[in-house]
Protein backbone atom coordinates (compact mmCIF):
# COMPACT_ATOMS: atom_id res chain seq x y z
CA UNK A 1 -117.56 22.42 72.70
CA UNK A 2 -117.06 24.54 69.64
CA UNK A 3 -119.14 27.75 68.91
CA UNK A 4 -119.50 30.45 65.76
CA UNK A 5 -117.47 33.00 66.61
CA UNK A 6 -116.80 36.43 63.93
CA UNK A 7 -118.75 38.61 61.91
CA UNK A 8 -119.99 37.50 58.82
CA UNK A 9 -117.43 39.54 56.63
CA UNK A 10 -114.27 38.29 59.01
CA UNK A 11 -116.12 34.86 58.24
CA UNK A 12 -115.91 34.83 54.89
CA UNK A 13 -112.18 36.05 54.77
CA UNK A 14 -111.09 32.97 56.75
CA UNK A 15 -113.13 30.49 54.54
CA UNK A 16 -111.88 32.28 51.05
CA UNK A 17 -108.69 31.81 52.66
CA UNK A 18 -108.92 27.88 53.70
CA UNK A 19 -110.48 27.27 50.17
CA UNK A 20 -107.06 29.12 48.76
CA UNK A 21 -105.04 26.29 50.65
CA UNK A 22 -104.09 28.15 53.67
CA UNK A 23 -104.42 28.22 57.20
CA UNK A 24 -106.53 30.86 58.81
CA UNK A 25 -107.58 31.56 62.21
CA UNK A 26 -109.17 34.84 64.63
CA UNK A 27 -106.13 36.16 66.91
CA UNK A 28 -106.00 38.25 69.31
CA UNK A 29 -108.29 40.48 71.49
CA UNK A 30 -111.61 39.52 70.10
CA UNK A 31 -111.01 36.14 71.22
CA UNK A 32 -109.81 37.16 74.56
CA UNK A 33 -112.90 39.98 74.90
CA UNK A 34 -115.35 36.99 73.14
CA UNK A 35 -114.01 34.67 75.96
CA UNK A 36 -114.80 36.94 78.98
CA UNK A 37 -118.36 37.63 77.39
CA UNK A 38 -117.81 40.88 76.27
CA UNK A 39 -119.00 42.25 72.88
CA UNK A 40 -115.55 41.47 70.05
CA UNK A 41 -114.24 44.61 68.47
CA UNK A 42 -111.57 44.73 65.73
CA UNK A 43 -111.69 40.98 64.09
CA UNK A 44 -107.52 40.16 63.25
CA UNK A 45 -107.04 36.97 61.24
CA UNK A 46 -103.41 35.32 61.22
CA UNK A 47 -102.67 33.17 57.97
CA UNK A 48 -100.10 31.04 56.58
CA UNK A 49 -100.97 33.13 53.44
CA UNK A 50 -97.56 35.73 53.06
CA UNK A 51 -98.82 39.25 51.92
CA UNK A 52 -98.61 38.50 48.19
CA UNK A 53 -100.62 35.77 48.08
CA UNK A 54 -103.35 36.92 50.88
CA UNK A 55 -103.91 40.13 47.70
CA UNK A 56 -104.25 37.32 45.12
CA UNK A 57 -106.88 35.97 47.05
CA UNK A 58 -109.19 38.71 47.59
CA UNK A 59 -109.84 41.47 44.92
CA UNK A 60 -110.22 44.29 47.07
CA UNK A 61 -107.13 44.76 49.44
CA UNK A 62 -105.11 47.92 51.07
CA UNK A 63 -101.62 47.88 52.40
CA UNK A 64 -101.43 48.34 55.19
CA UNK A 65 -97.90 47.34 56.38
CA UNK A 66 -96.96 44.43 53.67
CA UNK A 67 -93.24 44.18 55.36
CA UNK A 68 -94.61 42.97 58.37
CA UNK A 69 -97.17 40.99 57.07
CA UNK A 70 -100.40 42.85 57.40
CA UNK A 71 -103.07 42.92 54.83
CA UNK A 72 -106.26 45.11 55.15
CA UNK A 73 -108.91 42.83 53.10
CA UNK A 74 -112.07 44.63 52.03
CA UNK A 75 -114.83 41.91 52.58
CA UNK A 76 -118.60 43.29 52.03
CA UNK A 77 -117.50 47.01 52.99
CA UNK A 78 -116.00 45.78 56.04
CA UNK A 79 -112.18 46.15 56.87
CA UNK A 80 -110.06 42.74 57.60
CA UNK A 81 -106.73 42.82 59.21
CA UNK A 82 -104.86 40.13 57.91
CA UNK A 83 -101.69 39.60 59.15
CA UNK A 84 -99.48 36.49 57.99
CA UNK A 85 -97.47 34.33 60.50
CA UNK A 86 -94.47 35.56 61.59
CA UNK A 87 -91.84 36.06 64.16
CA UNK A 88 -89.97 39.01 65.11
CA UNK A 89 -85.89 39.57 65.26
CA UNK A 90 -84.26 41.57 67.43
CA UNK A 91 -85.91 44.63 68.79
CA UNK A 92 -83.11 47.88 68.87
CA UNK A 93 -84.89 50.45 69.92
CA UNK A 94 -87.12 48.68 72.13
CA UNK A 95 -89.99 49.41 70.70
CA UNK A 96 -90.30 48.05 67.03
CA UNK A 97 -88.48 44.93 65.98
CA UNK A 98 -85.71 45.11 63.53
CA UNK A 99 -86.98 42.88 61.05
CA UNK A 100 -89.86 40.19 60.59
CA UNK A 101 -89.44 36.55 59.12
CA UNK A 102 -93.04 34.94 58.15
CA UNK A 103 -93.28 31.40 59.04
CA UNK A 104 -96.05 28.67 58.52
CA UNK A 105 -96.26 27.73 62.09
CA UNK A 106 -99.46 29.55 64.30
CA UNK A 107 -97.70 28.56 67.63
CA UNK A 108 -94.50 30.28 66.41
CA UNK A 109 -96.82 33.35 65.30
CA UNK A 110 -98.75 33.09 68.85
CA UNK A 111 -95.44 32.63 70.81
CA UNK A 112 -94.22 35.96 70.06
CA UNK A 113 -97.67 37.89 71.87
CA UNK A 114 -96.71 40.12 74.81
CA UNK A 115 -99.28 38.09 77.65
CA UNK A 116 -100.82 34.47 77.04
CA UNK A 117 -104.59 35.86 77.58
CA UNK A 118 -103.98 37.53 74.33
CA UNK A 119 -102.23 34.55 72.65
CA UNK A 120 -105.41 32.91 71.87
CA UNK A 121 -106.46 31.90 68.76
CA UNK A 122 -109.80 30.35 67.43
CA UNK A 123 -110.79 28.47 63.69
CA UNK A 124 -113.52 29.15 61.91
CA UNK A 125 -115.81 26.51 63.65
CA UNK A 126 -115.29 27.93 66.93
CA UNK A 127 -112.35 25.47 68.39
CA UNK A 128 -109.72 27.07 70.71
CA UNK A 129 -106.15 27.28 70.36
CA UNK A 130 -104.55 27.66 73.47
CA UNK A 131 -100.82 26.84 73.53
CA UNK A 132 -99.63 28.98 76.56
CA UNK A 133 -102.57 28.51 79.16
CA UNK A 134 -104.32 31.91 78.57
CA UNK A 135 -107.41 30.52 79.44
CA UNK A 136 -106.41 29.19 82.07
CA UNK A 137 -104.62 32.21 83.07
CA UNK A 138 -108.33 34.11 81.91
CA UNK A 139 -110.47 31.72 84.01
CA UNK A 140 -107.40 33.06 87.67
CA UNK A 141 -107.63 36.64 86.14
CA UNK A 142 -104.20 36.91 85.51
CA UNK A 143 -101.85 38.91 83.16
CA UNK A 144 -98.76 36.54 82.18
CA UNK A 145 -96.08 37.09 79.85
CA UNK A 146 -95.67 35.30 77.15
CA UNK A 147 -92.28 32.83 77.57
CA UNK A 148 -89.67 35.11 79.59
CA UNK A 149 -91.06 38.69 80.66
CA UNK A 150 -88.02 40.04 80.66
CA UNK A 151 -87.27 39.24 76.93
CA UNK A 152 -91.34 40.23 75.86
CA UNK A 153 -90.17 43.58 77.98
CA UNK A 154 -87.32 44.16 76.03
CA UNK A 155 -88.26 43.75 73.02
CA UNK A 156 -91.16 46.18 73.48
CA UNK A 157 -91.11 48.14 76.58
CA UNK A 158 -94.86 49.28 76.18
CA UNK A 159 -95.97 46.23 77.01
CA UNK A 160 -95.46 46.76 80.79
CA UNK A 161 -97.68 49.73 80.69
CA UNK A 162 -100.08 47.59 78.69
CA UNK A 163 -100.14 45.19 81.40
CA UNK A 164 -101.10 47.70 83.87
CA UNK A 165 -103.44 48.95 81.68
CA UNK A 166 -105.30 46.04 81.90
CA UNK A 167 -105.50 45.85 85.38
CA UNK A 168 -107.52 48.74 85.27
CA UNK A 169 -109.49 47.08 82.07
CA UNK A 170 -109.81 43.94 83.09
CA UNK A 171 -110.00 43.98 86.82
CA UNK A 172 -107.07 41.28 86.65
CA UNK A 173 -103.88 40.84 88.55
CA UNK A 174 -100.04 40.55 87.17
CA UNK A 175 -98.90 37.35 87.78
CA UNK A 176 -95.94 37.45 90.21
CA UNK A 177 -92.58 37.10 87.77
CA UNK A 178 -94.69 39.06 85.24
CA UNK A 179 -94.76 41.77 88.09
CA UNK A 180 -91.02 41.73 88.96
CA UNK A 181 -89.93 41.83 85.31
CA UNK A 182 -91.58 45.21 85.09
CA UNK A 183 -90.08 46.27 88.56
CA UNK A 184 -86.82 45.35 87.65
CA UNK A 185 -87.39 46.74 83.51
CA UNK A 186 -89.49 49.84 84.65
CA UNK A 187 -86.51 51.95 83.23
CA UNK A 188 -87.28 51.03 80.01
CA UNK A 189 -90.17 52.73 79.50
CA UNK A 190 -88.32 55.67 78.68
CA UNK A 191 -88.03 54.50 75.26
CA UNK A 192 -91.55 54.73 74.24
CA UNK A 193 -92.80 57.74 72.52
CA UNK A 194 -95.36 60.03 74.66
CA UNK A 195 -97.62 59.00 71.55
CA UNK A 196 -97.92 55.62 72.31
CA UNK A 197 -97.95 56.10 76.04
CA UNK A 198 -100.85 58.53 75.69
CA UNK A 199 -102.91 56.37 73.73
CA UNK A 200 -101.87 53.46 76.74
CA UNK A 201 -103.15 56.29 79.43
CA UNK A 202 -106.59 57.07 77.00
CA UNK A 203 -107.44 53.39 77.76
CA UNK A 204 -106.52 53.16 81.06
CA UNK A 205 -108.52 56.12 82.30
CA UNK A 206 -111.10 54.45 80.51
CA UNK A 207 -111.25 50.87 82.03
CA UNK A 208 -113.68 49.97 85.17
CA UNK A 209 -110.55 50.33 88.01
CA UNK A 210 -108.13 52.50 86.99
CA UNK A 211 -106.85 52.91 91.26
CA UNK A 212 -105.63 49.33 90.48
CA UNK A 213 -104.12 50.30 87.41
CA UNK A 214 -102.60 53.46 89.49
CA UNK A 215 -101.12 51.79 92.15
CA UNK A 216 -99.79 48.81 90.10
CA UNK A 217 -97.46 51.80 88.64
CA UNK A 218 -96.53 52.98 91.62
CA UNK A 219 -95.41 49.20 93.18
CA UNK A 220 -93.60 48.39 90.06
CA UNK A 221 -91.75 51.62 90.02
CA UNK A 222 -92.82 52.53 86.51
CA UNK A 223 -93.89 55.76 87.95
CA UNK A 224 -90.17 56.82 88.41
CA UNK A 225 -89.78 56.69 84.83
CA UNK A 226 -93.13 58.30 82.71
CA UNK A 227 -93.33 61.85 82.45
CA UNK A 228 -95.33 64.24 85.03
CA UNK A 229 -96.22 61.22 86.98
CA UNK A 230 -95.92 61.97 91.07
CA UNK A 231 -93.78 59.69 92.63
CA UNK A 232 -97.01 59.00 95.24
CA UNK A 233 -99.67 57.90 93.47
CA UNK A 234 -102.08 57.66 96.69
CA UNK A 235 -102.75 61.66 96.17
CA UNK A 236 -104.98 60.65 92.53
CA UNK A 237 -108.29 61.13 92.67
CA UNK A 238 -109.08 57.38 91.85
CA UNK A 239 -112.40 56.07 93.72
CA UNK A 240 -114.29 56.31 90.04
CA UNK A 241 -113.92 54.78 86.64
CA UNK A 242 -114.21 57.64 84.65
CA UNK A 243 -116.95 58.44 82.05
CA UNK A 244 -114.16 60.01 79.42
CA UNK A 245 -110.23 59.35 78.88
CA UNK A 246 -110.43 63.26 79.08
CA UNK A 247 -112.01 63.40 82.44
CA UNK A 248 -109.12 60.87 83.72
CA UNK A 249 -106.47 63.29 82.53
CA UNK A 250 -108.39 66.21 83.91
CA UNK A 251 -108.03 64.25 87.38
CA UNK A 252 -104.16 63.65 86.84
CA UNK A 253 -103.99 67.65 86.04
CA UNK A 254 -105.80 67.99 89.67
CA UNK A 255 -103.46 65.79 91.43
CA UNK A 256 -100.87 66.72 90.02
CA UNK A 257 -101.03 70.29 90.35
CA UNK A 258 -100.09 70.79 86.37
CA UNK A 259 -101.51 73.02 84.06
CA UNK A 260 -103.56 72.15 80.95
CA UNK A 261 -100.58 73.58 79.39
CA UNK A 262 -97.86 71.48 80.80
CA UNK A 263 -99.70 68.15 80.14
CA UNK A 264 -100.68 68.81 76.95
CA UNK A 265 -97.29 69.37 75.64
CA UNK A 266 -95.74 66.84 77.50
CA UNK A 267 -98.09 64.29 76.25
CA UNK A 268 -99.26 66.22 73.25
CA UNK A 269 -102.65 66.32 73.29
CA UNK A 270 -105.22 67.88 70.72
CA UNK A 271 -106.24 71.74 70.85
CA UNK A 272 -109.87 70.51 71.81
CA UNK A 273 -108.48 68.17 74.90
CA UNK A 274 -105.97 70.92 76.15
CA UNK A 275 -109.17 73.65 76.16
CA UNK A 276 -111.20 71.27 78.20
CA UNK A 277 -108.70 70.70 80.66
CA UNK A 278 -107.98 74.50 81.42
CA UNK A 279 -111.55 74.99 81.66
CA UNK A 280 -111.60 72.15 83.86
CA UNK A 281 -108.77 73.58 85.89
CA UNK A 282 -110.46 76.99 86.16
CA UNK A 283 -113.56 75.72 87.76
CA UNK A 284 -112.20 73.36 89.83
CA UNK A 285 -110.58 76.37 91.14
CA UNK A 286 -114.02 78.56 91.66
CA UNK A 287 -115.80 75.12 92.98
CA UNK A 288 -113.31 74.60 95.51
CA UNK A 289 -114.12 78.00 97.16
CA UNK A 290 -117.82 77.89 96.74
CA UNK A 291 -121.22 76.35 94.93
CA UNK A 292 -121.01 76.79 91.08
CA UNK A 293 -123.02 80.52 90.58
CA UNK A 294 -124.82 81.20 87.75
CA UNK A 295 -122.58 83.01 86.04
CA UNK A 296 -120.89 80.08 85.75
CA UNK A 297 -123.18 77.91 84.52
CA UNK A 298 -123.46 80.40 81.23
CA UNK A 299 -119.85 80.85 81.25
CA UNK A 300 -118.83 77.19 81.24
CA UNK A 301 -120.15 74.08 79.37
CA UNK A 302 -122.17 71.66 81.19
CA UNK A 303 -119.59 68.74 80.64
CA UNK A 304 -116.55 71.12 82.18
CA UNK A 305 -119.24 71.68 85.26
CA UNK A 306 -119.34 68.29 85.60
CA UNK A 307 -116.04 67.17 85.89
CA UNK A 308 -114.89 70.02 87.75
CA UNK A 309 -118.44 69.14 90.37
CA UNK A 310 -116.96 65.15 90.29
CA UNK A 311 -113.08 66.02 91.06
CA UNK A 312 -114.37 68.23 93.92
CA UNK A 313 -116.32 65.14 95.71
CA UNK A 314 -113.89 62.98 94.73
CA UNK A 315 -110.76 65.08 96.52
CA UNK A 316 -112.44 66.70 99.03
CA UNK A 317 -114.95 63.84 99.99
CA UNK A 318 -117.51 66.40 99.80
CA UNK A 319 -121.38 65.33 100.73
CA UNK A 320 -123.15 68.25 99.81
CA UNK A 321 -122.66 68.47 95.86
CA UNK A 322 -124.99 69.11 92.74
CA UNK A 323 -126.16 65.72 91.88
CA UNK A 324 -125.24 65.35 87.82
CA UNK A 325 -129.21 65.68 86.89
CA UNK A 326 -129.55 68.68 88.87
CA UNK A 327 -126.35 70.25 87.25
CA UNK A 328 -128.33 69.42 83.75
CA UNK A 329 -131.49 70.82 84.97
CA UNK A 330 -130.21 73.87 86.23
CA UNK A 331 -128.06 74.61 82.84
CA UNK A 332 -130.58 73.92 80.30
CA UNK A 333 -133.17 76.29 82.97
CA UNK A 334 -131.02 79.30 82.31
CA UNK A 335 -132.57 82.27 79.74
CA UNK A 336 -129.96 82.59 77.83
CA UNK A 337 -127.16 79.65 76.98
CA UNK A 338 -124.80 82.12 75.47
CA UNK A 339 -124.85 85.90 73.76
CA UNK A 340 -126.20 84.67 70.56
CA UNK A 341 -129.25 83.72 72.05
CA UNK A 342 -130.06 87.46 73.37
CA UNK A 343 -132.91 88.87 71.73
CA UNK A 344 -130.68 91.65 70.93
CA UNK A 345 -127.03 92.47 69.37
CA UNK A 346 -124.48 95.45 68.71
CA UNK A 347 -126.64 96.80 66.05
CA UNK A 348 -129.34 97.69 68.11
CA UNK A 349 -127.26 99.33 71.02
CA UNK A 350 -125.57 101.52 68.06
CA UNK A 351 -129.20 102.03 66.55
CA UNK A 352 -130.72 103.12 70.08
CA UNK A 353 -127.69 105.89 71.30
CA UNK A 354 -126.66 106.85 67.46
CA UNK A 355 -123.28 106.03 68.61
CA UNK A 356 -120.64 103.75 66.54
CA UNK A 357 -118.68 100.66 67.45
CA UNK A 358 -116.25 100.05 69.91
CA UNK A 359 -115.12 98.47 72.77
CA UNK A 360 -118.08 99.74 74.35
CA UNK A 361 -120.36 97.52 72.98
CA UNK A 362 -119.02 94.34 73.95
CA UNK A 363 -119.17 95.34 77.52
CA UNK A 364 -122.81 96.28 77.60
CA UNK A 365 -123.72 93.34 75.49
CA UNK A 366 -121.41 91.76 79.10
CA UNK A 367 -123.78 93.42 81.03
CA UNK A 368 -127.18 92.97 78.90
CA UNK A 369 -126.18 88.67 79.17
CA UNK A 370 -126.23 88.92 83.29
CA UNK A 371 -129.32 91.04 83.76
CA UNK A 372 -131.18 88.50 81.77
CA UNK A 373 -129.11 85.55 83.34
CA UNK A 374 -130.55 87.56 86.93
CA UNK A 375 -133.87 88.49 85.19
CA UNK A 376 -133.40 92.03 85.74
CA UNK A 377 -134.77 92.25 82.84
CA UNK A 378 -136.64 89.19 80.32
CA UNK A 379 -134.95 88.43 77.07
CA UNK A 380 -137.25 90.69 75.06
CA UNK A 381 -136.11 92.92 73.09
CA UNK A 382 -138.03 95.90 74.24
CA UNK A 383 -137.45 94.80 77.91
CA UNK A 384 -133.98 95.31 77.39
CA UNK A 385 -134.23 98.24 75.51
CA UNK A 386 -135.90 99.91 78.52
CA UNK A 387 -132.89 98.31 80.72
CA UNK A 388 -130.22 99.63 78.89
CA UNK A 389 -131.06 102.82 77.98
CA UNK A 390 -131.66 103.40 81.54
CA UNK A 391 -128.33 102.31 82.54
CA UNK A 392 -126.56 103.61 79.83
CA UNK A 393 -128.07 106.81 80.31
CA UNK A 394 -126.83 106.65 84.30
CA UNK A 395 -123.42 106.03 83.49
CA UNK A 396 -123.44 108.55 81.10
């Protein structure tokens, strides 16, 4: 039984493509994804066509990576990765390979895939390819290597943290001599760039079971060998799929007992994600004591609260916590969401005592933001006139 399978755009590049004289066929994870019913992402086409001749077919192309074979084809303002058949030499550094040779055979293109569910191929009328039993190995939820594991491994030792990454992603399990090529490989890992492995870790924390993912790690040893990870992996706060990637490497912070900083350069993450995570780390620290106060609740942003509130159940198997609505609720209740929202400023303090800036101002505005937070006083201006000169003139 054959079905349509593609976007209209990825359609049309496959039938310009067969008109041209060439093979041309949808690879890769949108088949696998369209298999197990979930919605196709990026659309890759594999061709006969070598580079030159896939741009002399279309009249809108970008290169992309022409010495490997890959094409980006510009078809009704959508982008087309279009890679031509190939297979791969010898592979140095263990994570690239040395050089490429294009071919005109699909099962030599498709035999050089790290696991057999993503060695799938499909033609434009919907028929399945499927030359190394990755349906098959779809329909037992398992995660085979392509040919030897050992030799995929080698070649490109990311691929056994992609395979437990898609334990976590997939729910599925490693088939067994899949499993001890990555025990007995897990060294390897070391050659992969914390770039690539943090990009792996984004979409693990991501996936519906990343515990499975987790403890695959630690069976296969591959914990020994990636940076920061504890040699226990039982002590991660892993009984949730996690709404965010950030939220997952908030949680490894947590168990781990590292700082924002020391994660962030390790794996280099952005300015934005290493904020997040020492706020994070800061109120996971208050919320462990006691309830979040309100003081908090102005001080950090809801999302921070959040994670923090979830890390805290999750570790301490804590029953009485905020429920997440009652977190929002309480946030979006407060007067005032930060200082720019006072009905006042420094101008006014100055204009009211005839005194000039300073230091001094910034700590009454300090003091102005948690009377109204307390409503000591309402978030009118001549309320808090009335306040503050009255304190102002006591400390005097």
């Amino acid at each position: 039984m054959t079905e349509r399978f593609g976007t209209e755009p990825s359609r049309e590049v496959i039938r310009f493509l067969e008109e041209a004289g060439y093979e041309a066929v949808f690879v890769g994870g949108a088949v696998r994804d369209h298999l197990l019913g979930k919605p196709a992402k990026d659309m890759d086409i594999a061709t006969s066509a070598e580079p030159a001749e896939v741009k002399s077919v279309f009249p809108i192309t970008v290169d992309i990576g022409t010495d490997h074979g890959t094409v980006l084809v510009m078809m009704n303002g959508e982008p087309i990765e279009t890679t031509t058949y190939r297979t791969e030499g010898t592979y140095t550094d263990h994570r690239r390979p040395d050089d490429v040779q294009f071919v005109k055979s699909l099962k030599e293109d498709l035999r050089r895939r790290d696991f057999t569910i993503n060695a799938l191929a499909m033609t434009l009328d919907g028929e399945l390819i499927d030359l190394f039993g990755g349906k098959t190995d779809m329909e037992y939820r398992l995660i085979r290597a392509v040919g030897n594991a050992a030799d995929r491994f080698n070649e490109d030792a990311l691929r056994m943290f992609r395979a437990v990454r898609f334990t976590a992603v997939l729910g599925f399990d490693i088939e067994e001599k899949t499993f001890e090529a990555i025990r007995d490989n897990a060294d390897q890992i070391r050659y992969i760039s914390v770039e690539r492995l943090k990009a792996e870790m984004d979409k693990l924390f991501a996936g519906n079971d990343p515990a499975k993912a987790f403890m695959a790690i630690q069976k296969t040893g591959l914990n020994f060998h990636l940076p920061l990870f504890p040699k226990e992996t039982e002590v991660l706060c892993l009984t949730a799929p996690y709404e965010t990637a950030i939220e997952g490497w908030a949680c490894f912070m947590i168990a781990g007992e590292f700082s924002a900083a020391d994660i962030g350069r390790v794996y280099k993450l952005s300015n934005a994600e290493k904020a997040f995570l020492s706020a994070v780390k800061e109120a996971y620290a208050i919320r462990v004591k006691n309830h979040f106060t309100i003081e908090d609740y102005y001080r950090y942003d809801l999302d921070v609260l959040m994670t923090a509130e979830k890390l805290f159940r999750t570790n301490h198997n804590a029953r009485e916590t905020v429920s997440t609505a009652e977190m929002k609720r309480l946030k979006q209740s407060m007067p005032i969401q930060s200082a720019a929202d006072l009905a006042v400023d420094g101008r006014k303090l100055m204009e009211w005592t005839g005194q000039s800036g300073g230091r001094w101002i910034g700590e009454w505005i300090g003091k102005i933001e948690k009377a109204v937070l307390h409503d000591t006083c309402k978030n009118v201006t001549n309320d808090i006139k009335e306040w503050f000169l009255y304190e102002f003139n006591r400390e005097k």
